[in-house]
Protein backbone atom coordinates (compact mmCIF):
# COMPACT_ATOMS: atom_id res chain seq x y z
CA UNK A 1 0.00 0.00 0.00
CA UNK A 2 1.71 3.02 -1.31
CA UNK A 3 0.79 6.51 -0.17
CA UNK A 4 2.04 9.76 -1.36
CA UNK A 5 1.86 13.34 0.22
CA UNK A 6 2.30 16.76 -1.11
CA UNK A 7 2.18 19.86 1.17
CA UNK A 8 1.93 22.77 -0.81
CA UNK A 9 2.94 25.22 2.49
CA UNK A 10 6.08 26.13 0.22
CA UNK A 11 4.26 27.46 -2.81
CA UNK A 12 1.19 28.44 -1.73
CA UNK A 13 2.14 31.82 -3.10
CA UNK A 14 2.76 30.81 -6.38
CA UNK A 15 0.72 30.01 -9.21
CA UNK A 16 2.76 27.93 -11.60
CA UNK A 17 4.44 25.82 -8.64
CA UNK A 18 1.20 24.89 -7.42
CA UNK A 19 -0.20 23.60 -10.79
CA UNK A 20 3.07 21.80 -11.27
CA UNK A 21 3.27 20.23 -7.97
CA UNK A 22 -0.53 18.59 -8.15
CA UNK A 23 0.51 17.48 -11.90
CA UNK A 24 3.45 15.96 -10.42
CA UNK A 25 1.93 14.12 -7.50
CA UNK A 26 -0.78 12.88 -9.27
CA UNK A 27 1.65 11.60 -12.11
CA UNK A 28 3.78 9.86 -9.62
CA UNK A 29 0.39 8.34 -7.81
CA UNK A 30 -0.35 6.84 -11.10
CA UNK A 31 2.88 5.96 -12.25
CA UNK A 32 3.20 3.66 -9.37
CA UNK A 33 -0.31 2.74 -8.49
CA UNK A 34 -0.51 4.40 -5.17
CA UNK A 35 -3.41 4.26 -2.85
CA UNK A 36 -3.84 7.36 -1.53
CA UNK A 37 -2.50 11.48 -2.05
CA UNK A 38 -2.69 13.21 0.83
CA UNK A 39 -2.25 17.08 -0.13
CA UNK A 40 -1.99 19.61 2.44
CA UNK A 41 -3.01 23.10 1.13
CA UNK A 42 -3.37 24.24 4.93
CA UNK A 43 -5.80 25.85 7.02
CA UNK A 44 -5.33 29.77 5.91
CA UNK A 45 -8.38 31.33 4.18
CA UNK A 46 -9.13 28.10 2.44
CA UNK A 47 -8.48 29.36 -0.78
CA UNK A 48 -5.62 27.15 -1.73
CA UNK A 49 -7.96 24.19 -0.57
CA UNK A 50 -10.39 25.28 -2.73
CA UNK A 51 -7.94 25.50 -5.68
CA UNK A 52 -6.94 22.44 -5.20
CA UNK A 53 -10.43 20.98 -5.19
CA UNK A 54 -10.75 22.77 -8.70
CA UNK A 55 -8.04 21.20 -9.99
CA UNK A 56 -9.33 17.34 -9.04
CA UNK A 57 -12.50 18.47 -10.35
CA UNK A 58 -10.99 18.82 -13.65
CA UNK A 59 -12.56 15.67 -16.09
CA UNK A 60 -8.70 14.81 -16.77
CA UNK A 61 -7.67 14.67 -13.57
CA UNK A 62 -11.14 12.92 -12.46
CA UNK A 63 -10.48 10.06 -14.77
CA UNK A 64 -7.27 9.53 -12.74
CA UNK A 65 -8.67 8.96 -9.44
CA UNK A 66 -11.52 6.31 -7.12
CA UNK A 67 -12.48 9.12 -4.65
CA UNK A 68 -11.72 12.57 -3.02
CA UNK A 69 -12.07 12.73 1.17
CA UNK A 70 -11.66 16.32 3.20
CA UNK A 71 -10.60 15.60 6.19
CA UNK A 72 -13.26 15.92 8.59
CA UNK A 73 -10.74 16.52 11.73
CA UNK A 74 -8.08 18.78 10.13
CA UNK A 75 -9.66 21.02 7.21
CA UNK A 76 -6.08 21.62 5.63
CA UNK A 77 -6.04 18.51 4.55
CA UNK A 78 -7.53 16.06 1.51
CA UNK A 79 -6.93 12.79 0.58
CA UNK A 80 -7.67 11.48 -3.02
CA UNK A 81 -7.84 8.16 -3.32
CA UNK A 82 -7.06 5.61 -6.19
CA UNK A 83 -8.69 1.83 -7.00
CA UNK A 84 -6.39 -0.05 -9.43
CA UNK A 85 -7.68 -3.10 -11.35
């Protein structure tokens, strides 16, 4: 059971890095049939959570994954996780 985790503390201030860091995780998850992400946008205003939901929202990125789960005990965290056949 492999589990990956991204916390995007370090570039919550930028843009690109944050794009390139969920492609990257999610590319990895894949690339070695991992269980589970767990990405930690943090607590803050939530609007790097909610970002971050966007971007699994995205029908691509959907296709990818089983499931997304907030955290109901710490809000600055998600896990998305994956069913391989």
């Amino acid at each position: 059971m492999t589990k990956l985790k991204l916390d995007l503390h370090d570039v919550y201030n930028r843009s690109d890095r944050i794009d390139e860091a969920l492609r990257s995780v999610m590319a990895e998850a894949v690339r070695i049939h991992a269980t589970e992400v767990e990405i930690i946008p943090g607590k803050g205003s939530g609007q790097l959570k909610k970002r971050v939901l966007r971007y699994l929202a995205q029908r691509d990125v959907r296709d990818l994954y089983h499931r997304v789960e907030k955290d109901a005990d710490n809000h600055g965290r998600i896990f998305v996780h994956f069913r391989w056949k």
